[in-house]
Structures are given as C-alpha cells and as structure tokens.
C-alpha atoms as a PDB file:
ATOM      1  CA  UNK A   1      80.322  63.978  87.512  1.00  0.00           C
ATOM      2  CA  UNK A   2      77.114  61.625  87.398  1.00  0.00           C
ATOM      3  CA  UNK A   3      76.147  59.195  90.033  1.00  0.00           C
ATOM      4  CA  UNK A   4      74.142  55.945  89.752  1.00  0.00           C
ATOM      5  CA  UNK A   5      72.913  54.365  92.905  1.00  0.00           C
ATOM      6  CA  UNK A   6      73.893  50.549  94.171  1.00  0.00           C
ATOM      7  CA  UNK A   7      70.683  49.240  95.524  1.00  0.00           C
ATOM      8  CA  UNK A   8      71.618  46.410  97.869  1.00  0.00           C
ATOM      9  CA  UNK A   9      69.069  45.264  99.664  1.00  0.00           C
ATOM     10  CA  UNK A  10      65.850  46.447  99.904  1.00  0.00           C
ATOM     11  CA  UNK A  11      65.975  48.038 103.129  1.00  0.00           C
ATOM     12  CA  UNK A  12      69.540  49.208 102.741  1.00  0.00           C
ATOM     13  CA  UNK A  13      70.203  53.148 102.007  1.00  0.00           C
ATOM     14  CA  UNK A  14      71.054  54.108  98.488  1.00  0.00           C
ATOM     15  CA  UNK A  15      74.678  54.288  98.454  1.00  0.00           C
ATOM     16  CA  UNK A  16      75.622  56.932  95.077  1.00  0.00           C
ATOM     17  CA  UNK A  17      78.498  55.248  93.035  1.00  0.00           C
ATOM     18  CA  UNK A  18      80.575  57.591  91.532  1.00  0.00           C
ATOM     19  CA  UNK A  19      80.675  56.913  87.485  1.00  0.00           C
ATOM     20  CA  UNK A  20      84.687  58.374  85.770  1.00  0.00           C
ATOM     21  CA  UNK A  21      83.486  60.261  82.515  1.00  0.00           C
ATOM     22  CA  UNK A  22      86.995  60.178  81.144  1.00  0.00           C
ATOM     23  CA  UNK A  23      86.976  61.324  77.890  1.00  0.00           C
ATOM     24  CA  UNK A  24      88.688  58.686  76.064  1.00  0.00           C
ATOM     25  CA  UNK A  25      87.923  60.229  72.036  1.00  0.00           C
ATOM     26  CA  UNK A  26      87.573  64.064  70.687  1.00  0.00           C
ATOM     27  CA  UNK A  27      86.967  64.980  67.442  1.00  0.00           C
ATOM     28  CA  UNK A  28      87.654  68.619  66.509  1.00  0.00           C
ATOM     29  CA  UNK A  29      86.209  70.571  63.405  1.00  0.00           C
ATOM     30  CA  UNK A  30      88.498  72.961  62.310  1.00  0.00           C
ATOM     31  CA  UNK A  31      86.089  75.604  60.227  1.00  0.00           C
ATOM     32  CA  UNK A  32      87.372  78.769  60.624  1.00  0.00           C
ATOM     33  CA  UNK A  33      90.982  79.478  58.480  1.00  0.00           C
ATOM     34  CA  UNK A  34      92.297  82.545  60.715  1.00  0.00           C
ATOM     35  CA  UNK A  35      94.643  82.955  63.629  1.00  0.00           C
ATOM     36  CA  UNK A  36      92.305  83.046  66.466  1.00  0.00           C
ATOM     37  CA  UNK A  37      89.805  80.241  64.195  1.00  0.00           C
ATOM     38  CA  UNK A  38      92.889  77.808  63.541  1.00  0.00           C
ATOM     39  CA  UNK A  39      94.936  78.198  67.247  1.00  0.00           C
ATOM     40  CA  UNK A  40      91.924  76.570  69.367  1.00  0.00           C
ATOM     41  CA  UNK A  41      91.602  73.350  67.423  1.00  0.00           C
ATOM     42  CA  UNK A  42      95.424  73.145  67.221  1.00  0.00           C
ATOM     43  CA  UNK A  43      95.822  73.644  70.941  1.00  0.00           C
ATOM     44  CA  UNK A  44      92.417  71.526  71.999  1.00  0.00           C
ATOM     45  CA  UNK A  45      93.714  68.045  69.634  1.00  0.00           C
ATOM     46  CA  UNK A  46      97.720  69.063  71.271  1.00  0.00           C
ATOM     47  CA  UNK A  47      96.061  68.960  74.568  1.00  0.00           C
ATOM     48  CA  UNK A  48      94.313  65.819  73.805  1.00  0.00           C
ATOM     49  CA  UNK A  49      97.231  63.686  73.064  1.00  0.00           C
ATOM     50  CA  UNK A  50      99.144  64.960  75.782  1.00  0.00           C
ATOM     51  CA  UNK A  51      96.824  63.843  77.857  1.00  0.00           C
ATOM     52  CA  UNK A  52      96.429  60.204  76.023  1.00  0.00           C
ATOM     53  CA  UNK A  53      93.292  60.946  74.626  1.00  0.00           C
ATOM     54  CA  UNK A  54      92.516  59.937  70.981  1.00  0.00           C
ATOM     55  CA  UNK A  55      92.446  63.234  68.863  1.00  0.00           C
ATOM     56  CA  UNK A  56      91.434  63.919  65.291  1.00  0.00           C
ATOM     57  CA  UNK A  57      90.823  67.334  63.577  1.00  0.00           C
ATOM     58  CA  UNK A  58      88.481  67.834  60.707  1.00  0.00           C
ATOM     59  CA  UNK A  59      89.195  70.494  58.618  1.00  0.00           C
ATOM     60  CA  UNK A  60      86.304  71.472  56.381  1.00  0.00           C
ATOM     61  CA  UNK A  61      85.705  75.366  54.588  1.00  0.00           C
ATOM     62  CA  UNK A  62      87.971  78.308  55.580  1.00  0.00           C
ATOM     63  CA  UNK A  63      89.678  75.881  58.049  1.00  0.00           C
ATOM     64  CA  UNK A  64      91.345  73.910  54.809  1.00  0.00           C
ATOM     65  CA  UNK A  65      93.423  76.475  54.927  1.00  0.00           C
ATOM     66  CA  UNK A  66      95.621  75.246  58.114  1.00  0.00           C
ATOM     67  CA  UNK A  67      96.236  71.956  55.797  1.00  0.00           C
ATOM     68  CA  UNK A  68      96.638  73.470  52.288  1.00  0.00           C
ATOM     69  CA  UNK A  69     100.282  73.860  51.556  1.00  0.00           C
ATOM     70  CA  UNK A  70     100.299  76.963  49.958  1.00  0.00           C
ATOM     71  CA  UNK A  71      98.401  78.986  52.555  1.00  0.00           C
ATOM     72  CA  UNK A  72      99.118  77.089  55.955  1.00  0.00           C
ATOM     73  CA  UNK A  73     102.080  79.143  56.800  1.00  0.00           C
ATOM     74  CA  UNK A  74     100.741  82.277  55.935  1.00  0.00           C
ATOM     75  CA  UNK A  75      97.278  82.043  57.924  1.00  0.00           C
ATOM     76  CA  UNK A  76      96.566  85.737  59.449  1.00  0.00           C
ATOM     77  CA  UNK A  77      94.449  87.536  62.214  1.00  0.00           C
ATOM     78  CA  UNK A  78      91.129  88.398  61.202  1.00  0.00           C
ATOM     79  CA  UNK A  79      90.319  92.203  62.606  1.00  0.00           C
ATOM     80  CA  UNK A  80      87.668  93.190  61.287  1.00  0.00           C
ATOM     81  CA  UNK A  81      85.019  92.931  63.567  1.00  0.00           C
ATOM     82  CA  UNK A  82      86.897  91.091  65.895  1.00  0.00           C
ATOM     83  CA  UNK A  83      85.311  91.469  69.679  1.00  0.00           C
ATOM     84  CA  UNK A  84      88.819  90.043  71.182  1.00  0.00           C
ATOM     85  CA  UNK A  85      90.612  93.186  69.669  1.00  0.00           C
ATOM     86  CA  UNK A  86      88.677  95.432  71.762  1.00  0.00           C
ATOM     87  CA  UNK A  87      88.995  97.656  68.803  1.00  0.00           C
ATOM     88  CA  UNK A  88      86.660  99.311  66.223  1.00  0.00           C
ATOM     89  CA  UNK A  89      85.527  97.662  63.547  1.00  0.00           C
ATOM     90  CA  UNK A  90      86.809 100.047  61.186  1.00  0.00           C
ATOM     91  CA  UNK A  91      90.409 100.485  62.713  1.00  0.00           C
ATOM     92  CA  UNK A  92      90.114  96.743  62.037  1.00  0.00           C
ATOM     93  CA  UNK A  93      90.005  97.827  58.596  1.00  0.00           C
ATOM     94  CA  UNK A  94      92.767  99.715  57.733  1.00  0.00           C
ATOM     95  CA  UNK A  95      95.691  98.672  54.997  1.00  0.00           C
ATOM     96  CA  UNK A  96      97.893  96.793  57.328  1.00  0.00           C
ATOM     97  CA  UNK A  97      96.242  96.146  60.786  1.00  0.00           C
ATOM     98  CA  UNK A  98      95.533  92.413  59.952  1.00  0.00           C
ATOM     99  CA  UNK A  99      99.280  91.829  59.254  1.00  0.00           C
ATOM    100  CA  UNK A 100      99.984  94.125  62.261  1.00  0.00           C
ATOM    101  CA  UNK A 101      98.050  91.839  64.786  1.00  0.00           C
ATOM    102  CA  UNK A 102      99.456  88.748  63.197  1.00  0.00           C
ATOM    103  CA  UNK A 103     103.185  90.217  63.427  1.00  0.00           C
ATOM    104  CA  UNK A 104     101.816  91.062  67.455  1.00  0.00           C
ATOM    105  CA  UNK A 105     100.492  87.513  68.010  1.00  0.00           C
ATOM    106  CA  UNK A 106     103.285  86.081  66.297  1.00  0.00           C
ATOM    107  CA  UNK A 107     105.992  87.584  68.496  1.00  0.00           C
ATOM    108  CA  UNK A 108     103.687  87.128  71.516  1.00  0.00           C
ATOM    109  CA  UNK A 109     103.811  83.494  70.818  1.00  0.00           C
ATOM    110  CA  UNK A 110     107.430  83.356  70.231  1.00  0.00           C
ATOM    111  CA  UNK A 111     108.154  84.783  73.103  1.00  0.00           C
ATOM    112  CA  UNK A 112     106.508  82.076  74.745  1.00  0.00           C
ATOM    113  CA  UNK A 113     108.147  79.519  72.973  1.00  0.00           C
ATOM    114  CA  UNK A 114     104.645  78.631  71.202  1.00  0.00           C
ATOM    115  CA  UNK A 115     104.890  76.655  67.565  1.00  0.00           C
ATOM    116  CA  UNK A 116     103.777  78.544  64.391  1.00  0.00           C
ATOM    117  CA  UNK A 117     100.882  76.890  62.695  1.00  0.00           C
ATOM    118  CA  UNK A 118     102.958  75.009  60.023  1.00  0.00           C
ATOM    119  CA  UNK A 119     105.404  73.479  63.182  1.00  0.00           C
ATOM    120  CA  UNK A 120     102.838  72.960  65.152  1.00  0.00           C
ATOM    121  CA  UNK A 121     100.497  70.713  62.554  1.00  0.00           C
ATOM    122  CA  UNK A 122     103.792  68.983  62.143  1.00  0.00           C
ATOM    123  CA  UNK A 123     104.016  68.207  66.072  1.00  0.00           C
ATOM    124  CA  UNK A 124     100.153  67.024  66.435  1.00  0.00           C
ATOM    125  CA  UNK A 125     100.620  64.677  63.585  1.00  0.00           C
ATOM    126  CA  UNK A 126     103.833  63.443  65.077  1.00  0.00           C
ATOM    127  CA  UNK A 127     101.538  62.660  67.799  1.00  0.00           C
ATOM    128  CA  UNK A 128      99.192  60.104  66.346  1.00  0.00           C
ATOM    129  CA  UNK A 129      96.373  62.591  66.336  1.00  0.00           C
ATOM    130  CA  UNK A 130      94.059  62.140  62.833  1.00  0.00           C
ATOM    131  CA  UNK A 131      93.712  64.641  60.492  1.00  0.00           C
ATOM    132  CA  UNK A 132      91.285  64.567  57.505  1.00  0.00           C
ATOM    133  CA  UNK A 133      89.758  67.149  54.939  1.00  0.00           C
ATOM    134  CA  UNK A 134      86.696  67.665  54.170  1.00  0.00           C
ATOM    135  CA  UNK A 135      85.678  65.614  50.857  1.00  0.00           C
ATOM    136  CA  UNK A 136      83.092  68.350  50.474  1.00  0.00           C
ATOM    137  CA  UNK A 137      85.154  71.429  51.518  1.00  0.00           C
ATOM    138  CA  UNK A 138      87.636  69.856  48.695  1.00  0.00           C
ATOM    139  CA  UNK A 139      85.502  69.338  46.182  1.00  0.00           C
ATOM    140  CA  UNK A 140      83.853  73.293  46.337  1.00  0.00           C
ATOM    141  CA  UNK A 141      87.444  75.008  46.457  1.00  0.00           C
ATOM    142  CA  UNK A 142      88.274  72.657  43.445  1.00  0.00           C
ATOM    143  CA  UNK A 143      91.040  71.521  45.652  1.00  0.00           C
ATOM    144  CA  UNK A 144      93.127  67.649  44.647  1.00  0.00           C
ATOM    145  CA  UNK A 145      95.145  66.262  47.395  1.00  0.00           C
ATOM    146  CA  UNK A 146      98.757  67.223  45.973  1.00  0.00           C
ATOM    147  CA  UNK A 147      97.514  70.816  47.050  1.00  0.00           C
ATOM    148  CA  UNK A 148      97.338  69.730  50.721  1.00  0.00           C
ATOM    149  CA  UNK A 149      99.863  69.228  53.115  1.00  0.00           C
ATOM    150  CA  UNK A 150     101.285  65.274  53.619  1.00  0.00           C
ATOM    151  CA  UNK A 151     100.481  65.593  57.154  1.00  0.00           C
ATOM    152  CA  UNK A 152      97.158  64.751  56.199  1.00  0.00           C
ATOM    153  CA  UNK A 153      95.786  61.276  57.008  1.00  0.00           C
ATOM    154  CA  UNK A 154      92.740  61.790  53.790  1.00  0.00           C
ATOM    155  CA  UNK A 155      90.093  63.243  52.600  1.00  0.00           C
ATOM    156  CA  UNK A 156      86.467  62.198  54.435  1.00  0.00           C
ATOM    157  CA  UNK A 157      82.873  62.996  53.781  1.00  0.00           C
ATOM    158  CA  UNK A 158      80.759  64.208  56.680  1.00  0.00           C
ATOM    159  CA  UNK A 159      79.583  60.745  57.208  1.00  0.00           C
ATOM    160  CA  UNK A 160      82.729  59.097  57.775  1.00  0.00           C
ATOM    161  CA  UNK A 161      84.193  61.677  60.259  1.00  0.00           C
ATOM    162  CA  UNK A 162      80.685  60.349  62.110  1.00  0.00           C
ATOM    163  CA  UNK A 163      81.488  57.378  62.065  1.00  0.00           C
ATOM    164  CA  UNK A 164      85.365  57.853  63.272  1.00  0.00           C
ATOM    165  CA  UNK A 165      83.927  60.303  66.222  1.00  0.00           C
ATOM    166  CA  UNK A 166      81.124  57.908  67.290  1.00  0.00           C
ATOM    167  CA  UNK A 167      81.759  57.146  70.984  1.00  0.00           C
ATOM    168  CA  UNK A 168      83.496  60.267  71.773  1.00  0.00           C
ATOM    169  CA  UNK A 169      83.136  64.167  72.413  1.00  0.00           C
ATOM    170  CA  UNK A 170      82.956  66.496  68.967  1.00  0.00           C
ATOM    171  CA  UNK A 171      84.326  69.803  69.367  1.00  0.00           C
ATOM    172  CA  UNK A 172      83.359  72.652  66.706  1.00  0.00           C
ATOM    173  CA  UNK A 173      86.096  75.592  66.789  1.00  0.00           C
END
C-alpha cells in the first residue's frame, strides 16, 4: 500500500491518504512448455478473471506448446533437474520417470477436481481472458496458425503484446 499526504493548510498536520493499487490488467508470458512451466500462467490468468481483472497470456518458445494442437494435451513434467522433485538429477533421468510424475500430478489434480491443460485453456478463454502467440516464437518453429489451437485470439509480435499490457502488471512464468 502507498500513501500520499493531503496538505490542508499550512499549519495543519499531514494527514496520509491511503491510495487502492487494484490491479485492474495482467499480462502473463507463458515461456516454459512443461507441467510445472504451463500450470502457473494457467492458474495466475484463471485467477485473474475470477477476480474481474483483465487477463491475457502470451505464449512465446517452449510455452507454444500449451496452444499448439498437436502437443497441448500431451504437455509432461520435466524431471530432470527439477529442485521441486526433491529428487536426483539422474533418477530424473530414467526411461519413464517424466511420464511417471505426469501420471502422479495428473491423478493428484484429478483428485482435486483440477482441469487438464487442454480443459482448462478451454475454460480461461471462455472467460474473456486474451490469448496470443508469439509472431516470433511462430515464425522459428516454422509454425502457421492452422497448427494452433482456435482458442487463440492471434498471433502478436513483442511490440504489440506491449502495447496491449501497457497500464497493467506483466507476469513472466
């Protein structure tokens, strides 16, 4: 909370006025295109709109993949070198343990009545929140929009998603 002070009269005390940062915009970059990178964005722009903020995600390199259709409902845990895991790195490693912690996360998340990534892309854009590719990320993957999910309000450079966040809080996930 900040504070700016009502002056009055010369001789009166300084009286602090309380200033409301509501956060009225966020803009979330969506980079990273595993579980744990993916989940946080999803859950931040979710969190947004139920709250009646303005929400748009930008997804731009390994984070295309929550919006490309052939790969956003099969988006797994990365375990390699994972410090959430609480595991070695080279356990991390092993044939399988990547789908293993997905299948674990998965059921986790079911049990809690928690959206898969394909629903729950469906839900946030249900809500009004934008969501726009990266014209860059698209153009080094040699990616066209039919490979992209319809969910997806365009493609942007880096200057327009400026321009549509000016005014308003940018999260990077």
């Amino acid at each position: 909370m900040t504070t700016e002070t009502d002056s009055g009269a010369q001789d009166a005390p300084l009286i602090p006025k309380v200033v409301d940062p509501k956060i009225e915009k966020v803009s979330i970059i969506v980079s990273k295109g595993s579980f744990e990178g993916i989940y946080p964005a999803l859950i931040m722009a979710n969190g947004a709109r139920n709250e009646g903020i303005e929400a748009n995600l930008f997804f731009t390199f390994f984070g295309m993949d929550a919006v490309h259709k052939e790969r956003y409902d099969h988006i797994k845990m990365a375990t390699v070198g994972n410090p959430g895991l609480h595991m070695a790195t080279w356990a991390g490693g092993l044939p399988g343990a990547s789908a293993l912690m997905t299948k674990y996360m998965e059921k986790q998340m079911e049990k809690q009545d928690f959206p898969g990534i394909a629903e729950f892309v469906e839900m946030i854009s249900d809500t009004g929140a934008g969501m726009y590719a990266c014209l860059a990320s698209v153009d080094l993957f040699g990616l066209e929009r039919d490979d992209l999910i319809e969910q997806l309000d365009g493609i942007i450079t880096v200057g327009e998603f400026y321009d549509m966040a000016a005014g308003g809080q940018i999260i990077f996930t």
